[in-house]
N, C-alpha and C. Protein backbone atom coordinates (compact mmCIF):
# COMPACT_ATOMS: atom_id res chain seq x y z
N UNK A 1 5.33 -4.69 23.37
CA UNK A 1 6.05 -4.49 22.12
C UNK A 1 7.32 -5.32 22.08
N UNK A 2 7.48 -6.66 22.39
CA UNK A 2 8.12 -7.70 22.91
C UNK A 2 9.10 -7.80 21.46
N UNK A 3 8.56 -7.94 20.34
CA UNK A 3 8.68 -8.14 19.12
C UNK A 3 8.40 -7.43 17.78
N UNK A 4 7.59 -6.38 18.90
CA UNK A 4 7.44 -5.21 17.71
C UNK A 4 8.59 -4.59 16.73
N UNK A 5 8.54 -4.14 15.80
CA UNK A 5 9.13 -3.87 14.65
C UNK A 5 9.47 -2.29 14.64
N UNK A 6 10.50 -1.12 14.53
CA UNK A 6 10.19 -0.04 13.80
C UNK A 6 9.40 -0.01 11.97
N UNK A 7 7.98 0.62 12.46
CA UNK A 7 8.16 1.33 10.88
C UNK A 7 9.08 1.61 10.04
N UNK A 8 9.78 2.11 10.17
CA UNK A 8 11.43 2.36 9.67
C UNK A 8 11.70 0.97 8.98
N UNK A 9 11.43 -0.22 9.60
CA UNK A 9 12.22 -1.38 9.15
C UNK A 9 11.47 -2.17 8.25
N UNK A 10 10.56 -1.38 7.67
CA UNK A 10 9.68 -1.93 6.65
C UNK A 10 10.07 -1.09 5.29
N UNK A 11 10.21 -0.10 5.68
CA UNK A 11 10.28 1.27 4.50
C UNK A 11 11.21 0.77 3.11
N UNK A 12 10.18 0.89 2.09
CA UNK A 12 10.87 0.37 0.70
C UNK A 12 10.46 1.70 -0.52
N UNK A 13 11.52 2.04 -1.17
CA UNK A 13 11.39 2.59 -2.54
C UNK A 13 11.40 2.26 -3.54
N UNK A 14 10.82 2.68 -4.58
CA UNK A 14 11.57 2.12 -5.88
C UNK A 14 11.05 3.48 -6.61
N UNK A 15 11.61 3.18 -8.13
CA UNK A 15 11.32 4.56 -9.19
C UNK A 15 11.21 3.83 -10.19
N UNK A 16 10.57 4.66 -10.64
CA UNK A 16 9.99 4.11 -12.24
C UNK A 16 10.08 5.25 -13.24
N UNK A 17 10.56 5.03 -14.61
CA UNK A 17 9.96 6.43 -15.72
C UNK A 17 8.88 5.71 -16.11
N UNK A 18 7.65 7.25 -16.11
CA UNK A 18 6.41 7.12 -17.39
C UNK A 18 7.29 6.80 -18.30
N UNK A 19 7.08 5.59 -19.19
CA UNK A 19 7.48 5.94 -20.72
C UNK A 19 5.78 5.73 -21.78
N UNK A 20 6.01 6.02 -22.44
CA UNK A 20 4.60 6.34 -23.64
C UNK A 20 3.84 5.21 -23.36
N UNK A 21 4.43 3.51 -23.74
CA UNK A 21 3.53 2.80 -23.24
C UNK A 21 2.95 2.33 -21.86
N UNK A 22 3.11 2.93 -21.24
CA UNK A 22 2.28 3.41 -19.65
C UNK A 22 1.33 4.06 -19.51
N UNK A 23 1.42 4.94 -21.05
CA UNK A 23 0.13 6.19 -20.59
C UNK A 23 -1.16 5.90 -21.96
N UNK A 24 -1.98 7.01 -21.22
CA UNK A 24 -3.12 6.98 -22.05
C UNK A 24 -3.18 7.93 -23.00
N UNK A 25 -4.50 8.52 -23.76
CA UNK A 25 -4.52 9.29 -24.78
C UNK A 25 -4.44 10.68 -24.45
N UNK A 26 -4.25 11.06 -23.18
CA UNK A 26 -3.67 12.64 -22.18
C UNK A 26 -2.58 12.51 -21.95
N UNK A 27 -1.78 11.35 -22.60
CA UNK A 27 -0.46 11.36 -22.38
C UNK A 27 0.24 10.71 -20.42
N UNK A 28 -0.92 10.91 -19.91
CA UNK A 28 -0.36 10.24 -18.41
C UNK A 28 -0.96 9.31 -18.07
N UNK A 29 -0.28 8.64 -16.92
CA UNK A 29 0.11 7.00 -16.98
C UNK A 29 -1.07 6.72 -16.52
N UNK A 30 -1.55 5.56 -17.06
CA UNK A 30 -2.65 4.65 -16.55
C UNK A 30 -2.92 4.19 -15.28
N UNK A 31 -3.70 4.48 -14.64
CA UNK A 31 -4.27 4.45 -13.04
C UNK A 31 -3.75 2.75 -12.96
N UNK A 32 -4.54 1.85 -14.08
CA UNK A 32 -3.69 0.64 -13.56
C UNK A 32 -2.54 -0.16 -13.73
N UNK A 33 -1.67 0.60 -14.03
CA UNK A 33 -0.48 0.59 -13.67
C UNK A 33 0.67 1.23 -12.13
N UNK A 34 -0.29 2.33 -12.59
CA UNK A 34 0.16 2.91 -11.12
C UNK A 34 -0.41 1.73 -9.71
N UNK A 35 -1.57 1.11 -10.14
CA UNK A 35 -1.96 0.03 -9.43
C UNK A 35 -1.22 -1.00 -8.87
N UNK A 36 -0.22 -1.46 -10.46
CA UNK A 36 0.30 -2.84 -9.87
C UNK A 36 1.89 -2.22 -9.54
N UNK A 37 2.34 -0.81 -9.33
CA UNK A 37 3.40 -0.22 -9.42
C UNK A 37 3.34 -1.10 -7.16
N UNK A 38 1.56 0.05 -6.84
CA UNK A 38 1.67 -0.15 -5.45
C UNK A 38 1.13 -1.55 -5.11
N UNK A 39 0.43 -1.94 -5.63
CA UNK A 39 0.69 -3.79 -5.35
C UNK A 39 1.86 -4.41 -5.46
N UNK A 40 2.85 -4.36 -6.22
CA UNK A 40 4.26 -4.75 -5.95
C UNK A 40 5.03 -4.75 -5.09
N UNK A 41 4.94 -3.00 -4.69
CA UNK A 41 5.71 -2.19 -3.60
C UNK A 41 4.37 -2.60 -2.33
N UNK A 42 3.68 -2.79 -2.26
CA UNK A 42 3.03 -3.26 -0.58
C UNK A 42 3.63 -4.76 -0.75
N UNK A 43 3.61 -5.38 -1.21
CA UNK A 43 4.05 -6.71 -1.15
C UNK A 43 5.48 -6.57 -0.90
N UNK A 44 6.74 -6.25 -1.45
CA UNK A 44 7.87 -5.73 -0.90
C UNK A 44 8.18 -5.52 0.57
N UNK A 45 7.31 -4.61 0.99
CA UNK A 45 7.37 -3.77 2.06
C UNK A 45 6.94 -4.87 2.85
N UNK A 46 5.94 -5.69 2.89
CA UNK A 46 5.26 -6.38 3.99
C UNK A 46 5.96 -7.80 3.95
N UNK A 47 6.60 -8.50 2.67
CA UNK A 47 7.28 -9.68 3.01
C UNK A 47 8.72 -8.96 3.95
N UNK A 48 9.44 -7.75 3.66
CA UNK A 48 10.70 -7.11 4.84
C UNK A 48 9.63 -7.01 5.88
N UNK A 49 8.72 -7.16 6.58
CA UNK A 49 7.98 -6.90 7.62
C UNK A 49 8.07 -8.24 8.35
N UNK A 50 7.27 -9.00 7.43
CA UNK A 50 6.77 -10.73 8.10
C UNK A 50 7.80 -11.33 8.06
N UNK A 51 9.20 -11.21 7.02
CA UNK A 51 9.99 -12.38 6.70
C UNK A 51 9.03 -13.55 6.27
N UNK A 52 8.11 -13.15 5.69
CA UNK A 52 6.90 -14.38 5.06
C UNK A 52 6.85 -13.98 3.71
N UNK A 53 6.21 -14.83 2.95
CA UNK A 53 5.38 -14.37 1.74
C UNK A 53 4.23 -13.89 1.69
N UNK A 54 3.48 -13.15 1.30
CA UNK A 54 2.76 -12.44 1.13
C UNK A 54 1.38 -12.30 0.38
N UNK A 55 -0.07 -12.20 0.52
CA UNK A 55 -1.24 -12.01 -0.52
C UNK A 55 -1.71 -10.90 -0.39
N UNK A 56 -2.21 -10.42 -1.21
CA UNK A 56 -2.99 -8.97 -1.29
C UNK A 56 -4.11 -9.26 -0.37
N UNK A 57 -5.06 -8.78 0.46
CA UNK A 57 -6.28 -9.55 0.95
C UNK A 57 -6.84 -7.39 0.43
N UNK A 58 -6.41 -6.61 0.38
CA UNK A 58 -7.68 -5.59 -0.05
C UNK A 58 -6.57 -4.41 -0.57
N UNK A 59 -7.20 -3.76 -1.27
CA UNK A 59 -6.78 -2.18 -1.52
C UNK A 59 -7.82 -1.70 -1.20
N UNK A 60 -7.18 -0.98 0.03
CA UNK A 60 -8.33 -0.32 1.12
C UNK A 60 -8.66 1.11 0.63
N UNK A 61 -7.56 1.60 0.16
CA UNK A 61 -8.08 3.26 -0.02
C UNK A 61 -6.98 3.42 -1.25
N UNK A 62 -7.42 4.57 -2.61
CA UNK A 62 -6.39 4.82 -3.56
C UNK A 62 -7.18 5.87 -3.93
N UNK A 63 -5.60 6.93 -3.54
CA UNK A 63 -6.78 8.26 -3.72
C UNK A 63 -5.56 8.45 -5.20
N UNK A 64 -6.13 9.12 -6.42
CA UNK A 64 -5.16 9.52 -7.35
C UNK A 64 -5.37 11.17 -7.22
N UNK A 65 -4.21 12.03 -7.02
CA UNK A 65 -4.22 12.82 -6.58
C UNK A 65 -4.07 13.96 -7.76
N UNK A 66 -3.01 13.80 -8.27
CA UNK A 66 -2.60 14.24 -9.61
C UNK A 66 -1.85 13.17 -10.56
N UNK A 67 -1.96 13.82 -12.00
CA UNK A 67 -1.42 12.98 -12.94
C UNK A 67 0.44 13.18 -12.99
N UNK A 68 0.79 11.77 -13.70
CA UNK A 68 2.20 11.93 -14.07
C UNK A 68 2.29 11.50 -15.43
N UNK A 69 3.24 12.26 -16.15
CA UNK A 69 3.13 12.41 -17.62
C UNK A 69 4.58 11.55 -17.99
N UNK A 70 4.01 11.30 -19.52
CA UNK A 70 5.54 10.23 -20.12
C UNK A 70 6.83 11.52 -19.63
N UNK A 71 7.74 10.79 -19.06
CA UNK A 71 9.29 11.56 -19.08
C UNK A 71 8.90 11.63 -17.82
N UNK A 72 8.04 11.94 -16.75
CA UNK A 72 8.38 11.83 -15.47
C UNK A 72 8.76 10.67 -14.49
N UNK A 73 9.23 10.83 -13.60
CA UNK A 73 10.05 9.84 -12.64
C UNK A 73 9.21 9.72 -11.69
N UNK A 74 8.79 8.70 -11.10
CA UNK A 74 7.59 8.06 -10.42
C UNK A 74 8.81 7.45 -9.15
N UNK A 75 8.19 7.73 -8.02
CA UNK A 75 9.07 7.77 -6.33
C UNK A 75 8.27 7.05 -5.89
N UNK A 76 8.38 5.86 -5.62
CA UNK A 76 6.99 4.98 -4.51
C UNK A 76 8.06 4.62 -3.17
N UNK A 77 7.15 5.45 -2.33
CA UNK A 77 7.46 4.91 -0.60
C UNK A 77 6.32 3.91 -0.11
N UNK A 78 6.91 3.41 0.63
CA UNK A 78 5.92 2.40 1.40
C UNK A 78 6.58 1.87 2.85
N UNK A 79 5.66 1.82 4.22
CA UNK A 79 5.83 1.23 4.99
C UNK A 79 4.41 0.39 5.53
N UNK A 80 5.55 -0.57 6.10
CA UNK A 80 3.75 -0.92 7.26
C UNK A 80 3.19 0.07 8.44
N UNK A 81 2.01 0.34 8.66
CA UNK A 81 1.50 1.18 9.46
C UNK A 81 0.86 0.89 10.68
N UNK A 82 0.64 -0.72 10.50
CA UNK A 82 -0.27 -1.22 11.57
C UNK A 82 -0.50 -2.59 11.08
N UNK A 83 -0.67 -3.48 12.44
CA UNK A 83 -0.34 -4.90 11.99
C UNK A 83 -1.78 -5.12 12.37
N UNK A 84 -2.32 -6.48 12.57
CA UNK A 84 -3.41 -7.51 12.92
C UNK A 84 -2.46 -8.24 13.30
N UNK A 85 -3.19 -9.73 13.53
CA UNK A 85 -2.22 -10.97 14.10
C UNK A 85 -1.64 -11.56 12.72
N UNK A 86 -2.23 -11.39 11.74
CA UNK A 86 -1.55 -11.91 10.17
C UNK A 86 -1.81 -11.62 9.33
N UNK A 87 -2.27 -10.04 9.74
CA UNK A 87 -2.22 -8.40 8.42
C UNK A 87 -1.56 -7.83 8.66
N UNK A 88 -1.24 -7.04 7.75
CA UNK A 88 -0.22 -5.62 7.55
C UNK A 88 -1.09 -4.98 6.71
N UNK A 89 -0.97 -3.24 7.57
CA UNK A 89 -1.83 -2.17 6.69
C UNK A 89 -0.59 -1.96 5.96
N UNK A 90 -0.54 -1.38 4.74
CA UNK A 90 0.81 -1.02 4.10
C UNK A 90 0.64 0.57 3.58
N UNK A 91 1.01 1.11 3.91
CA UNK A 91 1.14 2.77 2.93
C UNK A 91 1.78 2.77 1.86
N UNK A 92 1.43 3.34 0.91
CA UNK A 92 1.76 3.21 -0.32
C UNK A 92 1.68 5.13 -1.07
N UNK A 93 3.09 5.74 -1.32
CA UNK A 93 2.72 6.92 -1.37
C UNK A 93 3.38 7.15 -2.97
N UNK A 94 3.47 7.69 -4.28
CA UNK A 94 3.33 8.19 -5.01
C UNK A 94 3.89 9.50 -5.75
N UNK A 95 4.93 9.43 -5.73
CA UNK A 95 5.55 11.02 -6.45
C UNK A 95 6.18 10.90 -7.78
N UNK A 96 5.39 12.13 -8.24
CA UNK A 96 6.36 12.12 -9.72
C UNK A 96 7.03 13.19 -9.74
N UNK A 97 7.74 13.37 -10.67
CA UNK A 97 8.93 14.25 -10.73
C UNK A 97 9.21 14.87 -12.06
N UNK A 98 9.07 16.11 -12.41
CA UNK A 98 9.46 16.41 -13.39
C UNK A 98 10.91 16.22 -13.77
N UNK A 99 11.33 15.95 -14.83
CA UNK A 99 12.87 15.63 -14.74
C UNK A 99 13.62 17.44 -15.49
N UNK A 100 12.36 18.11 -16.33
CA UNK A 100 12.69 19.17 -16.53
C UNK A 100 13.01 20.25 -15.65
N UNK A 101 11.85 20.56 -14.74
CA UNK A 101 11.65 21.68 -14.11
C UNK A 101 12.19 21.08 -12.47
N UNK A 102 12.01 19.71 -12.40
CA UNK A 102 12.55 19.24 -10.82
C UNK A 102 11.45 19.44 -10.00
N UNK A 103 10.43 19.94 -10.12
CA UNK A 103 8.42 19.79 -9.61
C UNK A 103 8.31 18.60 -9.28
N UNK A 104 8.37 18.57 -8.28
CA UNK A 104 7.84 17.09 -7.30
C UNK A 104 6.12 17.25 -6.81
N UNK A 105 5.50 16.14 -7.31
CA UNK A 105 4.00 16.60 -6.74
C UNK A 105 3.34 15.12 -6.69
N UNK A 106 2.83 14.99 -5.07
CA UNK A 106 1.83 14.08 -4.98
C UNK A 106 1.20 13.32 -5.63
N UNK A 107 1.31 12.09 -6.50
CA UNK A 107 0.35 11.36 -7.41
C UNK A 107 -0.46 10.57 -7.19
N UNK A 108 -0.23 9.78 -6.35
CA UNK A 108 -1.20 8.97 -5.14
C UNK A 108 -1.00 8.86 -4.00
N UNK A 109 -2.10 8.28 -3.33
CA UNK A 109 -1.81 7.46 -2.00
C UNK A 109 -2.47 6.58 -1.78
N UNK A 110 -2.13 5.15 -1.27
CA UNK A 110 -3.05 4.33 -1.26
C UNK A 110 -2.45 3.72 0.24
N UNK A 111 -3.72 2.98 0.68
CA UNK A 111 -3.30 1.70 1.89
C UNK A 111 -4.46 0.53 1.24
N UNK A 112 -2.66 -0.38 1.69
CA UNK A 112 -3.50 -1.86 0.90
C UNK A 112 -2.92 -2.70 2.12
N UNK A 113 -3.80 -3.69 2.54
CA UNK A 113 -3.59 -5.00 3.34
C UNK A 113 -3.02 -5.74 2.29
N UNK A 114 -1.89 -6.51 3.34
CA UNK A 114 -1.37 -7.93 2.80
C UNK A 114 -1.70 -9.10 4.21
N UNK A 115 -1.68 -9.49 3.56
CA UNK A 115 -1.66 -11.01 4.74
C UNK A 115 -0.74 -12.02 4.25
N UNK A 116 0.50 -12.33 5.56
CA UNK A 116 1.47 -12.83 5.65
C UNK A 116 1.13 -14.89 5.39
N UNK A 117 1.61 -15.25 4.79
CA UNK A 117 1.34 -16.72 4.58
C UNK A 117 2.21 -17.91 4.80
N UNK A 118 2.43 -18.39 5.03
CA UNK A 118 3.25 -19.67 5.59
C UNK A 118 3.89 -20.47 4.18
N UNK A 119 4.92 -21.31 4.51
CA UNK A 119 4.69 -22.96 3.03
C UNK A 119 3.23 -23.26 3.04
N UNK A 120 2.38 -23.60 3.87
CA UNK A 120 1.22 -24.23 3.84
C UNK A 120 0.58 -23.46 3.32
N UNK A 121 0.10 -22.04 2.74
CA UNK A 121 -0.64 -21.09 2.29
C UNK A 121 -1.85 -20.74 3.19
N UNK A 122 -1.32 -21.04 4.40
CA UNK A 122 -1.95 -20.21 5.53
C UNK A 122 -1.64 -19.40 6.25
N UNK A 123 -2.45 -18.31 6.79
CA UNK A 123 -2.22 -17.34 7.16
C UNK A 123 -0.97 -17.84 8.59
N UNK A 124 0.01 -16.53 8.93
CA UNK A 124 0.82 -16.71 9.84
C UNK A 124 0.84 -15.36 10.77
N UNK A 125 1.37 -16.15 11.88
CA UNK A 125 1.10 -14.45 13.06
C UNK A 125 2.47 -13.45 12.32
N UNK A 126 2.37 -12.41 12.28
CA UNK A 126 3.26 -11.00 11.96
C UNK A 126 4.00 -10.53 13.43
N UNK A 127 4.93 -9.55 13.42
CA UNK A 127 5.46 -8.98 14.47
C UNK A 127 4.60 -7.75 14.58
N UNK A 128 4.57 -6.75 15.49
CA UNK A 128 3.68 -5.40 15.63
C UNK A 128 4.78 -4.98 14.79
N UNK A 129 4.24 -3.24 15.02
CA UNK A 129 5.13 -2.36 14.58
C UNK A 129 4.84 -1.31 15.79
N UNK A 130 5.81 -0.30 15.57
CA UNK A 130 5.68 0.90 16.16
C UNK A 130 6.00 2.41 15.68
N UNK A 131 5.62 3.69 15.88
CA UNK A 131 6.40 4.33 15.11
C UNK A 131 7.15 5.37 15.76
N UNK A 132 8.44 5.72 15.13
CA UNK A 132 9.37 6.34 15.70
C UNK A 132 9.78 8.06 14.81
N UNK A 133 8.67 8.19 14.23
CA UNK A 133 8.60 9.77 13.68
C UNK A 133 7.40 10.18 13.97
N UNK A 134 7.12 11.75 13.58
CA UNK A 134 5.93 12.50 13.73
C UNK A 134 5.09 12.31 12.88
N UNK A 135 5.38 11.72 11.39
CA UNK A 135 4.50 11.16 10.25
C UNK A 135 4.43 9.80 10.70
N UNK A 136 4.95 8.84 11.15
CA UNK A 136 4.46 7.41 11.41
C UNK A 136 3.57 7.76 12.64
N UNK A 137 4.00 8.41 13.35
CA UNK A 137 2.77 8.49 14.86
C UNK A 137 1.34 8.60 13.88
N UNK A 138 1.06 10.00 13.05
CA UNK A 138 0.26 10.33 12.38
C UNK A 138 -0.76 8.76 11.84
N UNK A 139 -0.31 8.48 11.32
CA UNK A 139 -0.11 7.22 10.13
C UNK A 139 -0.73 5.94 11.15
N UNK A 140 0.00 5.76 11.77
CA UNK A 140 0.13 4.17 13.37
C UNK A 140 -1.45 5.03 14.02
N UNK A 141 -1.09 6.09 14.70
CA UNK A 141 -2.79 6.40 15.56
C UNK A 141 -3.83 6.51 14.68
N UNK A 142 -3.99 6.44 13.66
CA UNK A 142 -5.32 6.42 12.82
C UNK A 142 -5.39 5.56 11.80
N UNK A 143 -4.82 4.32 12.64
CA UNK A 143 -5.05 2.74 11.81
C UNK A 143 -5.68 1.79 12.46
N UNK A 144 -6.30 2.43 13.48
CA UNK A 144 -7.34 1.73 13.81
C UNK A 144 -8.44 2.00 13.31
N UNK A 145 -8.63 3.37 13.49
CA UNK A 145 -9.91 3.92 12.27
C UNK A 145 -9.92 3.00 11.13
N UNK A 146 -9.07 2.89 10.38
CA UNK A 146 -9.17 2.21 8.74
C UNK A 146 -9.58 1.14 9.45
N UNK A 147 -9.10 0.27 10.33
CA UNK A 147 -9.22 -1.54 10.61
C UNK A 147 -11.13 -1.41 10.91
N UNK A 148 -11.10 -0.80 11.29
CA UNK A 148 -12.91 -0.22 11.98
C UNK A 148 -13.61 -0.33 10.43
N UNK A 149 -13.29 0.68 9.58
CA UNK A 149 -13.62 0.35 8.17
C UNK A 149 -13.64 -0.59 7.40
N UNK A 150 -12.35 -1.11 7.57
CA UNK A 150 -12.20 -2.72 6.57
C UNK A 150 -13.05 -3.89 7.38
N UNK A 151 -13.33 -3.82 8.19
CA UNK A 151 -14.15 -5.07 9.15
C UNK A 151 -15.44 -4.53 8.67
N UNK A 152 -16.13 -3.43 9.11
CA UNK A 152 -17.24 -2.77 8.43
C UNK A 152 -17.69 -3.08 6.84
N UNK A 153 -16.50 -2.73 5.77
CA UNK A 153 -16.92 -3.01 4.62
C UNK A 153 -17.03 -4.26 4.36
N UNK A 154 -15.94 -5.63 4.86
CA UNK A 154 -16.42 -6.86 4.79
C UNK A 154 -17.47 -7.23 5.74
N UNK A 155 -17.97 -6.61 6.67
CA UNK A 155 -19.46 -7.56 6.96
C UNK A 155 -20.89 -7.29 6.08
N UNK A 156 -20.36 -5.71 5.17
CA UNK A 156 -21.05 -5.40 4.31
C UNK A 156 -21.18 -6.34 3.15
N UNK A 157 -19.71 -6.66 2.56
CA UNK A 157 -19.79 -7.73 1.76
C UNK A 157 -20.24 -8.86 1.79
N UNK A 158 -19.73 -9.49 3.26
CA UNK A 158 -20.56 -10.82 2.93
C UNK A 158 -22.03 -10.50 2.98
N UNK A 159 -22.87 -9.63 3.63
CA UNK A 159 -24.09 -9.55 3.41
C UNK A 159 -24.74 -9.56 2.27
N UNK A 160 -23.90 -9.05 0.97
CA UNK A 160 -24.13 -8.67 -0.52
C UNK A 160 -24.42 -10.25 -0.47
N UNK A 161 -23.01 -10.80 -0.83
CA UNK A 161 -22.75 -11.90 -1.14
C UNK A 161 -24.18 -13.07 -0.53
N UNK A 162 -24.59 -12.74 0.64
CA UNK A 162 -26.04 -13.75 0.73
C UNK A 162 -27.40 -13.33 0.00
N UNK A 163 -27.36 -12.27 -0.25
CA UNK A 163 -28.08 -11.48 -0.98
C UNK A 163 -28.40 -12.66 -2.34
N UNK A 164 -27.00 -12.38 -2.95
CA UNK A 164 -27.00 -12.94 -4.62
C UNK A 164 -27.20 -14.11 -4.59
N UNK A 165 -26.68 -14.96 -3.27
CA UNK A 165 -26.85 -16.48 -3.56
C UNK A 165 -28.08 -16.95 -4.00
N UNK A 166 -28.07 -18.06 -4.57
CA UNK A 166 -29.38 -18.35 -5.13
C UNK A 166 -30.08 -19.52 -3.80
C-alpha cells in the first residue's frame, strides 16, 4: 500500500433541489437525471482519486430505492471503493430530504467504473485505496465480488457482440 490512497480522500458531495422541471407526471424526479446527477459525481470523485481525467467505462449497479419529489433536497456522496490498475469502482449514494418535515430517506445507490486517462486518451495506472471506517471496510471487502461480475458481464458481452456480427 506504497501509494495507496484513504477512501476518505476521494469522498465528494454535492446537493441539488428537485425543481418541477426534473420531475415527471408523479411529480418525482426523473431516474435520468438522477443518472447524470451520479455520472457527474463518480467522475468528481475519481478525477480527486487519479489526479487524471476521467471516462465512464460502466454503470455497474443502480438500484432506485425510493422517490424524491419537486421541493426536496437531493445529498449525493461518493467515494472510490476499489481500484484496478486504471479503474476506479466509485459509490455513488443518494438522499433526499424533505425540507418540510426534515425525513431523510435513501433514493439510490449506484457503483459506476471510471477509467483514469492520460493527454494521450489512454488509459493510466491509478493509486490503490484503502479503507479506514467500518462502512468503507464493508464497501473495499466486497469489491472484488462486483470486479468478478463486471469481467463476467463483459465476456458475456463480447460474446453477444460475435453473435450479431455479420
Amino acid at each position: 500500500m506504497n501509494n495507496a490512497l484513504p477512501m476518505s480522500n476521494s469522498r465528494s458531495y454535492q446537493t441539488h433541489l428537485v425543481l418541477p422541471p426534473d420531475t415527471n407526471h408523479h411529480h418525482s424526479i426523473f431516474g435520468g437525471k438522477v443518472l447524470a446527477y451520479i455520472d457527474e459525481m463518480a467522475a468528481i470523485t475519481a478525477m480527486k482519486h487519479a489526479k487524471e481525467q476521467v471516462v465512464t467505462a460502466s454503470f455497474d449497479s443502480v438500484d432506485f430505492v425510493s422517490p424524491a419529489y419537486v421541493g426536496d433536497i437531493l445529498e449525493l456522496e461518493a467515494m472510490v471503493t476499489s481500484t484496478g490498475r486504471t479503474s476506479m469502482e466509485v459509490y455513488v449514494r443518494v438522499i433526499s430530504r424533505n425540507i418540510k418535515t426534515g425525513e431523510k430517506k435513501l433514493t439510490t445507490e449506484s457503483f459506476v467504473t471510471m477509467v483514469a486517462i492520460g493527454e494521450d486518451g489512454k488509459p493510466v495506472v491509478v493509486p490503490a485505496v484503502y479503507p479506514e471506517t467500518e462502512d468503507e471496510k464493508r464497501l473495499f471487502e466486497t469489491g472484488g465480488a462486483r470486479q468478478e461480475l463486471r469481467k463476467a458481464k463483459r465476456a458475456n458481452a463480447k460474446e453477444r457482440r460475435k453473435i450479431q456480427e455479420p
